[in-house]
PDB file of N, CA and C in Angstrom:
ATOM      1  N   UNK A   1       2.711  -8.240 -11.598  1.00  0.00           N
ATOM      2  CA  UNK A   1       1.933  -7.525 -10.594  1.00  0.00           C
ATOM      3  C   UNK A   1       2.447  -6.093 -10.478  1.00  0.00           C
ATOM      4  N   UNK A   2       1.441  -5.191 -10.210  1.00  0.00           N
ATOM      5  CA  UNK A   2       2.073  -3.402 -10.462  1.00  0.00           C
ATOM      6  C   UNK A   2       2.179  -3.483  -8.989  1.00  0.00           C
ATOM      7  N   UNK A   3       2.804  -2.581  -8.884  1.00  0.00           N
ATOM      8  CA  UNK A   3       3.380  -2.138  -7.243  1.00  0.00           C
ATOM      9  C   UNK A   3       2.512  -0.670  -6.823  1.00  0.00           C
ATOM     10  N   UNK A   4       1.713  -1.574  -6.610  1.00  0.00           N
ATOM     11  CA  UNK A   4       0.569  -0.518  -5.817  1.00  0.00           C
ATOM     12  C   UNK A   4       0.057  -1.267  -4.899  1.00  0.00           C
ATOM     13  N   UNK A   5      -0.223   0.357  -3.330  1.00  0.00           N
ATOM     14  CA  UNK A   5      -0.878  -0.592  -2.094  1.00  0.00           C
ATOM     15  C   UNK A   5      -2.533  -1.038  -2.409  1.00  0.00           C
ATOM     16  N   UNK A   6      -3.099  -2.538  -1.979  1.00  0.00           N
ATOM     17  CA  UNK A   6      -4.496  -3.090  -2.257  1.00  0.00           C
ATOM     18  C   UNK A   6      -5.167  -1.833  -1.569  1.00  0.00           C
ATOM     19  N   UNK A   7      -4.424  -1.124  -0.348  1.00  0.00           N
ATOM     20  CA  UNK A   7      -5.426  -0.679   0.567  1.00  0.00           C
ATOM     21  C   UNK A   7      -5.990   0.880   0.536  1.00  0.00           C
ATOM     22  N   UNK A   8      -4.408   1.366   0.231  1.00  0.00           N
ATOM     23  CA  UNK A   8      -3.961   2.907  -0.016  1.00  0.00           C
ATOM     24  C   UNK A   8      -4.162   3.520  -1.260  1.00  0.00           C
ATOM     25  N   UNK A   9      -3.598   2.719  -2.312  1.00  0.00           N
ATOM     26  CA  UNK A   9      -3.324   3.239  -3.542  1.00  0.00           C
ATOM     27  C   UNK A   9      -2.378   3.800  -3.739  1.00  0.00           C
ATOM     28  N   UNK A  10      -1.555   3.592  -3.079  1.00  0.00           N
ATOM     29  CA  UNK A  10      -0.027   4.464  -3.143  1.00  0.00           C
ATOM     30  C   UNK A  10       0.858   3.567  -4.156  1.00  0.00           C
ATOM     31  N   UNK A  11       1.567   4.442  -5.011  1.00  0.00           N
ATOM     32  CA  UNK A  11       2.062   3.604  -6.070  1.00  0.00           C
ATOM     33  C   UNK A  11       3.354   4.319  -6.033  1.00  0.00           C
ATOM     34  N   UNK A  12       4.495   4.023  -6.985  1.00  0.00           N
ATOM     35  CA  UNK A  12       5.760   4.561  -7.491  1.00  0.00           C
ATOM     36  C   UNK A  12       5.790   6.148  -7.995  1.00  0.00           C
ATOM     37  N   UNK A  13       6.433   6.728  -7.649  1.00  0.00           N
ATOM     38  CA  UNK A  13       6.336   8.262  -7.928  1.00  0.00           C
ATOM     39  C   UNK A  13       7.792   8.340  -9.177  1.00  0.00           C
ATOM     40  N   UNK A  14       7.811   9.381  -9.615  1.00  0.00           N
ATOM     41  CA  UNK A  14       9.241   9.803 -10.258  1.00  0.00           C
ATOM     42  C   UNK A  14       9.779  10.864 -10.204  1.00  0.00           C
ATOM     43  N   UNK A  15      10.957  10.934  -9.729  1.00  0.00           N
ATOM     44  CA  UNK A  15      11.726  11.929  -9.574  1.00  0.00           C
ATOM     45  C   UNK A  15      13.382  12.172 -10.121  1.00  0.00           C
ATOM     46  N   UNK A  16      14.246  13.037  -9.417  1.00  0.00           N
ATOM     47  CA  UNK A  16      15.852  12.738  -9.834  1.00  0.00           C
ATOM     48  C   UNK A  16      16.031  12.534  -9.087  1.00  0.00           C
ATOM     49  N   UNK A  17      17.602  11.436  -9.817  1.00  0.00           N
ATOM     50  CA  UNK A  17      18.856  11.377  -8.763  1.00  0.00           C
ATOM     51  C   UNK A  17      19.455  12.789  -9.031  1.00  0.00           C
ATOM     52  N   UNK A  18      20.082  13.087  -7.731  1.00  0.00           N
ATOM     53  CA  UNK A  18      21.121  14.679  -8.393  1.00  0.00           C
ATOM     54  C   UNK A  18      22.356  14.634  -7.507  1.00  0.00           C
ATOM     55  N   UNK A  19      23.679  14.503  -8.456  1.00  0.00           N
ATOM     56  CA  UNK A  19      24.688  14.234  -8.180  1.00  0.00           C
ATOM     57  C   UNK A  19      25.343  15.242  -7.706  1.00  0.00           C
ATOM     58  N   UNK A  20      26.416  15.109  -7.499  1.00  0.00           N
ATOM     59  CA  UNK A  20      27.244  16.226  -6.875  1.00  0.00           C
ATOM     60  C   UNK A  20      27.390  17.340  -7.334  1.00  0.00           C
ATOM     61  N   UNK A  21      28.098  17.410  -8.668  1.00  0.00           N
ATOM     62  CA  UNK A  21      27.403  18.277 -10.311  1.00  0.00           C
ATOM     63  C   UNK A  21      26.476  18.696 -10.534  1.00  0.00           C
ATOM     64  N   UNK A  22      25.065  18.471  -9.770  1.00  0.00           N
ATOM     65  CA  UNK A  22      23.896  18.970  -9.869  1.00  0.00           C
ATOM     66  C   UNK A  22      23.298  18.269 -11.321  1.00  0.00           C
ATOM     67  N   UNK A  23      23.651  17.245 -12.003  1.00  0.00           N
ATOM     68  CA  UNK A  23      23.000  16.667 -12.721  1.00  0.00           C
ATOM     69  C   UNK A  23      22.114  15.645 -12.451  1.00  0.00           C
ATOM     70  N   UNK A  24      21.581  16.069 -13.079  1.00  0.00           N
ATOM     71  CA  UNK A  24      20.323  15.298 -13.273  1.00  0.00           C
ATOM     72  C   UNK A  24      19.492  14.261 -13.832  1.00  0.00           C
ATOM     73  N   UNK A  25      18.893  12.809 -13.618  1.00  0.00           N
ATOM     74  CA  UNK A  25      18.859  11.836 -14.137  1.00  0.00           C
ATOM     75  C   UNK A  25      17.707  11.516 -13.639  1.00  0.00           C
ATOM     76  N   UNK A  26      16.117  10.546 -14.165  1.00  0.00           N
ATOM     77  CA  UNK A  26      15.298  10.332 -13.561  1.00  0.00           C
ATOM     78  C   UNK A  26      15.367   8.882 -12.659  1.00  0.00           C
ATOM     79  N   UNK A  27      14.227   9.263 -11.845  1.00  0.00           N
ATOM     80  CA  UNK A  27      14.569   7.874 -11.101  1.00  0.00           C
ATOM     81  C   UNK A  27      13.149   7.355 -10.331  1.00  0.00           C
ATOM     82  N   UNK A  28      12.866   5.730  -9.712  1.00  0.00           N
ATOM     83  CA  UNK A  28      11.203   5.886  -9.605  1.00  0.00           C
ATOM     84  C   UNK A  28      12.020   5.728  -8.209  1.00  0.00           C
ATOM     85  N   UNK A  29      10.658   6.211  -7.548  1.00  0.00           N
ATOM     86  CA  UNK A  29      10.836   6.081  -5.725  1.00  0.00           C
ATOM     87  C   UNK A  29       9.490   4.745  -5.447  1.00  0.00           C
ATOM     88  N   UNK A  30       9.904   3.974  -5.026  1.00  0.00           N
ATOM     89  CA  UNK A  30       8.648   2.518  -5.013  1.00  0.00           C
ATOM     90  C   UNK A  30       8.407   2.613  -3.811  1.00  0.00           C
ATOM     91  N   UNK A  31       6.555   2.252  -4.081  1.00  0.00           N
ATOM     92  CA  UNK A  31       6.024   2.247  -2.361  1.00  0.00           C
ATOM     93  C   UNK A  31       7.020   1.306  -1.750  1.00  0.00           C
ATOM     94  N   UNK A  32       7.001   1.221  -0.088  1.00  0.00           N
ATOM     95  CA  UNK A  32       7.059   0.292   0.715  1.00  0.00           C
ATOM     96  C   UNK A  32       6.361  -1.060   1.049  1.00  0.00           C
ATOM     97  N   UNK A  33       6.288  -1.822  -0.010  1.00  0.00           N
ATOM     98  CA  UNK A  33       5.169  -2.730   0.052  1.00  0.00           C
ATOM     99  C   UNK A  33       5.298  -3.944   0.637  1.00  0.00           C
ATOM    100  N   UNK A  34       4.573  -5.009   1.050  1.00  0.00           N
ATOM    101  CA  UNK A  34       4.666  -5.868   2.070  1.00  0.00           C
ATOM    102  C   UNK A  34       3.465  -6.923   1.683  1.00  0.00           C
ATOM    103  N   UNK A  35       3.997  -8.310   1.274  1.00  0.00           N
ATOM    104  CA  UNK A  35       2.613  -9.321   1.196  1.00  0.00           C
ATOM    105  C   UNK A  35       2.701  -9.428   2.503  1.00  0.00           C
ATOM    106  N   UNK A  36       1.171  -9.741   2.643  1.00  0.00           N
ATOM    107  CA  UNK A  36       0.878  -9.736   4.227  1.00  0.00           C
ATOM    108  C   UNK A  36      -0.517 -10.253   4.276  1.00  0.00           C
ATOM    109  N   UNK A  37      -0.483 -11.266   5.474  1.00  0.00           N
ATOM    110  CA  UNK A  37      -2.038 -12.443   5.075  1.00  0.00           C
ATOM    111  C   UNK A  37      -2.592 -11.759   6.472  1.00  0.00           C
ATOM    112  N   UNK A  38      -4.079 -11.484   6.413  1.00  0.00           N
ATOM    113  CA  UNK A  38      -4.895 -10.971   7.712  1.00  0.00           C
ATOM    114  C   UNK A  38      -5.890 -11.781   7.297  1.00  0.00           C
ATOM    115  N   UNK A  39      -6.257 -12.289   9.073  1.00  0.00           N
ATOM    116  CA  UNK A  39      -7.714 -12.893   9.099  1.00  0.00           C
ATOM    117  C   UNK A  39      -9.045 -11.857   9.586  1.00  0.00           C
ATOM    118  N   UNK A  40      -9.920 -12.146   8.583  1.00  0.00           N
ATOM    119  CA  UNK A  40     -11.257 -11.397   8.668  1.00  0.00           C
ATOM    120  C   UNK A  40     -12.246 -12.605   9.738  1.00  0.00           C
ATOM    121  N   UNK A  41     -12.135 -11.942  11.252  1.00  0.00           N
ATOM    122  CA  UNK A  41     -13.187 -12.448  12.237  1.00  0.00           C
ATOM    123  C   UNK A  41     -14.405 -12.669  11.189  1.00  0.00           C
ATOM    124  N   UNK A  42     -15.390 -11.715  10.858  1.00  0.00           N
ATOM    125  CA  UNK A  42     -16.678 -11.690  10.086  1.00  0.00           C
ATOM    126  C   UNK A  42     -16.512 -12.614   9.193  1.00  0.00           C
ATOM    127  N   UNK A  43     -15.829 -12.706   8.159  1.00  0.00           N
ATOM    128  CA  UNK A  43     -15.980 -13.984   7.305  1.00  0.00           C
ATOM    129  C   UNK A  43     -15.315 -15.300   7.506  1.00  0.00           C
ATOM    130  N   UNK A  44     -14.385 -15.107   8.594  1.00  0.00           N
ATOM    131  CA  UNK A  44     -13.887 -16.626   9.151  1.00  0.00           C
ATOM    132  C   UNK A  44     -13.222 -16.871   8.078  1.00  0.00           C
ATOM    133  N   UNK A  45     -12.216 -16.301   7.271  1.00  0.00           N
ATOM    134  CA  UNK A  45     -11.238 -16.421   6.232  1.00  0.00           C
ATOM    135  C   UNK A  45      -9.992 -15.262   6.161  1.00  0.00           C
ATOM    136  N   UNK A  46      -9.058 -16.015   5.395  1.00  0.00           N
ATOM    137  CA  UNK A  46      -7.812 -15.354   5.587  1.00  0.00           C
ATOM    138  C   UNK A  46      -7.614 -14.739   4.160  1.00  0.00           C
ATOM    139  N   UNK A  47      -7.261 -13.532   4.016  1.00  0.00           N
ATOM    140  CA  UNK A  47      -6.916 -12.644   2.996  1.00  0.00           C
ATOM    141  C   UNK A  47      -5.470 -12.075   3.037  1.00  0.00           C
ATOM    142  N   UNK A  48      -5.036 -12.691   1.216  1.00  0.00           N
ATOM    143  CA  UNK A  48      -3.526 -11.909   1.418  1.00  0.00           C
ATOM    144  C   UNK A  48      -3.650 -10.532   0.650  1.00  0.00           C
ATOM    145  N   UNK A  49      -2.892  -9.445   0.991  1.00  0.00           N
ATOM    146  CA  UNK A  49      -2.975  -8.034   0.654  1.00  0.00           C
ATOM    147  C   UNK A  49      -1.589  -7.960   0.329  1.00  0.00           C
ATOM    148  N   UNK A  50      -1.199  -6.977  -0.886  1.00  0.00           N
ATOM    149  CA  UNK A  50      -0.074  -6.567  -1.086  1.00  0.00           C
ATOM    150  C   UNK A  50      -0.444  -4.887  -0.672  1.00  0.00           C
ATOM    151  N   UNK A  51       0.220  -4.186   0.706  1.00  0.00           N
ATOM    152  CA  UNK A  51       0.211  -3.172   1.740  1.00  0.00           C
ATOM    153  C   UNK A  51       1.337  -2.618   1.903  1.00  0.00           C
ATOM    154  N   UNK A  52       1.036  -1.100   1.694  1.00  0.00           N
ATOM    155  CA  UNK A  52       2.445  -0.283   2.327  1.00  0.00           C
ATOM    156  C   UNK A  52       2.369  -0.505   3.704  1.00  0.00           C
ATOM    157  N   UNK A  53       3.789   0.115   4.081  1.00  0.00           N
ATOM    158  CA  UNK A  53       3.907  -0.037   5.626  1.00  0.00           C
ATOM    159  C   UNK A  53       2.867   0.713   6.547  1.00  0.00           C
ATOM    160  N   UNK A  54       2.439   1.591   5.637  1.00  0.00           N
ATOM    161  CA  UNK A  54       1.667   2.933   6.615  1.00  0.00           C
ATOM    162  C   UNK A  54       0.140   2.360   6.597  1.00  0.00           C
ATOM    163  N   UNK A  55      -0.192   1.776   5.569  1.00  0.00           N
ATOM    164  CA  UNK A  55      -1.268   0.617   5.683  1.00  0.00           C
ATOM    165  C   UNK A  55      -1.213   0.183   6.799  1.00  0.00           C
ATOM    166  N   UNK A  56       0.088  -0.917   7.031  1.00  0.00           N
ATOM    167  CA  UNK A  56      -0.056  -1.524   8.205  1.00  0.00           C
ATOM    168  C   UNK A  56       0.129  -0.480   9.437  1.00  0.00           C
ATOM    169  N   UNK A  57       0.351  -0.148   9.946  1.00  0.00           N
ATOM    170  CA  UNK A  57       0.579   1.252  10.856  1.00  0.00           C
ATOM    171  C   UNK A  57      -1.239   1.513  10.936  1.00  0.00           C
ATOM    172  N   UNK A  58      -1.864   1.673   9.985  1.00  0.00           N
ATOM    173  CA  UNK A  58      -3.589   2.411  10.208  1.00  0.00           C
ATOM    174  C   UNK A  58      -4.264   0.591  10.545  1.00  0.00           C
ATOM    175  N   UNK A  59      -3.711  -0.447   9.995  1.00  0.00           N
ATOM    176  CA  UNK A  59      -4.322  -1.293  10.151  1.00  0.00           C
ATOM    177  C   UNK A  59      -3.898  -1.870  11.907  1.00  0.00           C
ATOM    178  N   UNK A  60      -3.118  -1.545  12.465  1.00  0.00           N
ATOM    179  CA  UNK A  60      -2.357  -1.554  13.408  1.00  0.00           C
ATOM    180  C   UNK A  60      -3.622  -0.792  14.653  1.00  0.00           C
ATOM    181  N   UNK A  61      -3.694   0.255  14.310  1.00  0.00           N
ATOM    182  CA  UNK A  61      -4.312   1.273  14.727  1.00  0.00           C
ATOM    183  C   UNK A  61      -5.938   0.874  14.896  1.00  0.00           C
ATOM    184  N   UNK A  62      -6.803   0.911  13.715  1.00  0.00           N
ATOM    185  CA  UNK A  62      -8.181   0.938  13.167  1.00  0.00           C
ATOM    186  C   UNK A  62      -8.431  -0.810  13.634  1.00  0.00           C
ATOM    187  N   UNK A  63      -7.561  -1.554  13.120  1.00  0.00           N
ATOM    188  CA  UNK A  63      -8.221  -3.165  12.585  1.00  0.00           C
ATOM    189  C   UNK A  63      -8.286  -3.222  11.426  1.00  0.00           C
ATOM    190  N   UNK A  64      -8.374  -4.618  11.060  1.00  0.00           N
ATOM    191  CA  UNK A  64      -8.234  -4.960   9.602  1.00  0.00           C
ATOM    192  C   UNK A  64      -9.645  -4.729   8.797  1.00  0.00           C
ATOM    193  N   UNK A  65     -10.812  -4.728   9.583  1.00  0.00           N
ATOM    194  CA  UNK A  65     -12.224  -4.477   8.966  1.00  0.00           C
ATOM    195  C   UNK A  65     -12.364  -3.058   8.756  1.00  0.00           C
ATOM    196  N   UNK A  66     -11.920  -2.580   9.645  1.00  0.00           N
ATOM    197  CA  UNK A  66     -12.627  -0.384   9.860  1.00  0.00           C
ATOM    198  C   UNK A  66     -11.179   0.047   8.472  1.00  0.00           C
ATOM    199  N   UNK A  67     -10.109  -0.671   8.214  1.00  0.00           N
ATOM    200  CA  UNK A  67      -9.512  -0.330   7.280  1.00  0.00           C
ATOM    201  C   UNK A  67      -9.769  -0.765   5.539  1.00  0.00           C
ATOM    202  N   UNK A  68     -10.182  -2.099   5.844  1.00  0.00           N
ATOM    203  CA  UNK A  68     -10.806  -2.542   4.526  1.00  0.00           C
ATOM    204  C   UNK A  68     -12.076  -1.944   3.988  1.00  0.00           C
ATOM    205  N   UNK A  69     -13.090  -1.771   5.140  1.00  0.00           N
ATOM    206  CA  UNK A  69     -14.422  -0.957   4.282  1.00  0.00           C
ATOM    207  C   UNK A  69     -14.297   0.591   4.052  1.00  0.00           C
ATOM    208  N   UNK A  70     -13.175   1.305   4.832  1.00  0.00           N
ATOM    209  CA  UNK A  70     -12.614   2.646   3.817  1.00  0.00           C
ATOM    210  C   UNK A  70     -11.614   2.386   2.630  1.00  0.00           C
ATOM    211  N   UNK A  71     -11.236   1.450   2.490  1.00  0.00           N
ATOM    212  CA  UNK A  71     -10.471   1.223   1.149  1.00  0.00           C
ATOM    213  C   UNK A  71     -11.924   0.767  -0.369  1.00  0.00           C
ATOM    214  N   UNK A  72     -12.754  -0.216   0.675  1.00  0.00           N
ATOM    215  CA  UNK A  72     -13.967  -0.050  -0.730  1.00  0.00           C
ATOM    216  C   UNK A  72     -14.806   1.049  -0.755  1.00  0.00           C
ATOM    217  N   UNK A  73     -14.919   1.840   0.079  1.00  0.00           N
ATOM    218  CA  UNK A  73     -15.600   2.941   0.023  1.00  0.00           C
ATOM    219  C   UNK A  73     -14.915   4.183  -1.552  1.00  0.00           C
ATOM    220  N   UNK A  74     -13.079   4.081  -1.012  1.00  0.00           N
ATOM    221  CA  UNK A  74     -12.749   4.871  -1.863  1.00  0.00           C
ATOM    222  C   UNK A  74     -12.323   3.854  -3.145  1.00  0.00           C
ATOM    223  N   UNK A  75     -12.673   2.729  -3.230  1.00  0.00           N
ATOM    224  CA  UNK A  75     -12.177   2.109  -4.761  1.00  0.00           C
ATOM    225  C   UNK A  75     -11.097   1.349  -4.700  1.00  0.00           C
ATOM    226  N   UNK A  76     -10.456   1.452  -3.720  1.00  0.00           N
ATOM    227  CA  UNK A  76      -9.331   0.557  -3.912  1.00  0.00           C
ATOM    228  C   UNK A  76      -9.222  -0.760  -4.068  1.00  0.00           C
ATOM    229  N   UNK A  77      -9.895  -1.387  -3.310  1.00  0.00           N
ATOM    230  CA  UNK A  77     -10.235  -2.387  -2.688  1.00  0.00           C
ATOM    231  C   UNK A  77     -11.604  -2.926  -3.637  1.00  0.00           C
ATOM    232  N   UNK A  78     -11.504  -4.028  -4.982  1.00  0.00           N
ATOM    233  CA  UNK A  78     -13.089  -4.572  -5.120  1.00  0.00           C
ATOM    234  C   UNK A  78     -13.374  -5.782  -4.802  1.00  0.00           C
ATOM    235  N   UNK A  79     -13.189  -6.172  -3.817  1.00  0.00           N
ATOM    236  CA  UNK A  79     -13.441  -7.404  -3.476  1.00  0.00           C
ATOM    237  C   UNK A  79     -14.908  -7.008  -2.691  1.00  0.00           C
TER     238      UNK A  79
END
């Protein structure tokens, strides 16, 4: 499974470590990700999502529906 959010699309970035020496070495920075099961009222079923934290934070915020139909709007999401 790739480590990307179902909701966000936020994935692993790359950057350096940089040591004291100022050298330099690459390194990945990984989303914050979280399996996490939400129930959809409208379909009377439970869905598991692999979600960054900030996902949950807007899903927190919005609800789990007003966040899922902007995730298929922008592609993330094809269910």
């Amino acid at each position: 499974m790739s480590r990307v959010c179902e909701l966000t699309g936020k994935k692993a970035m790359v950057g350096n470590n940089v040591s004291h020496a100022m050298n330099k070495t690459k390194r990945k920075f990984n989303a914050n990700l979280v399996k996490k099961r939400f129930f959809l009222p409208e379909e009377d079923r439970w869905i598991t999502l692999k979600v960054c934290t900030s996902a949950l934070k807007d899903i927190n915020k919005k609800g789990i529906s007003a966040v899922i139909k902007e995730a298929k709007a922008k592609g993330f999401l094809q269910k």
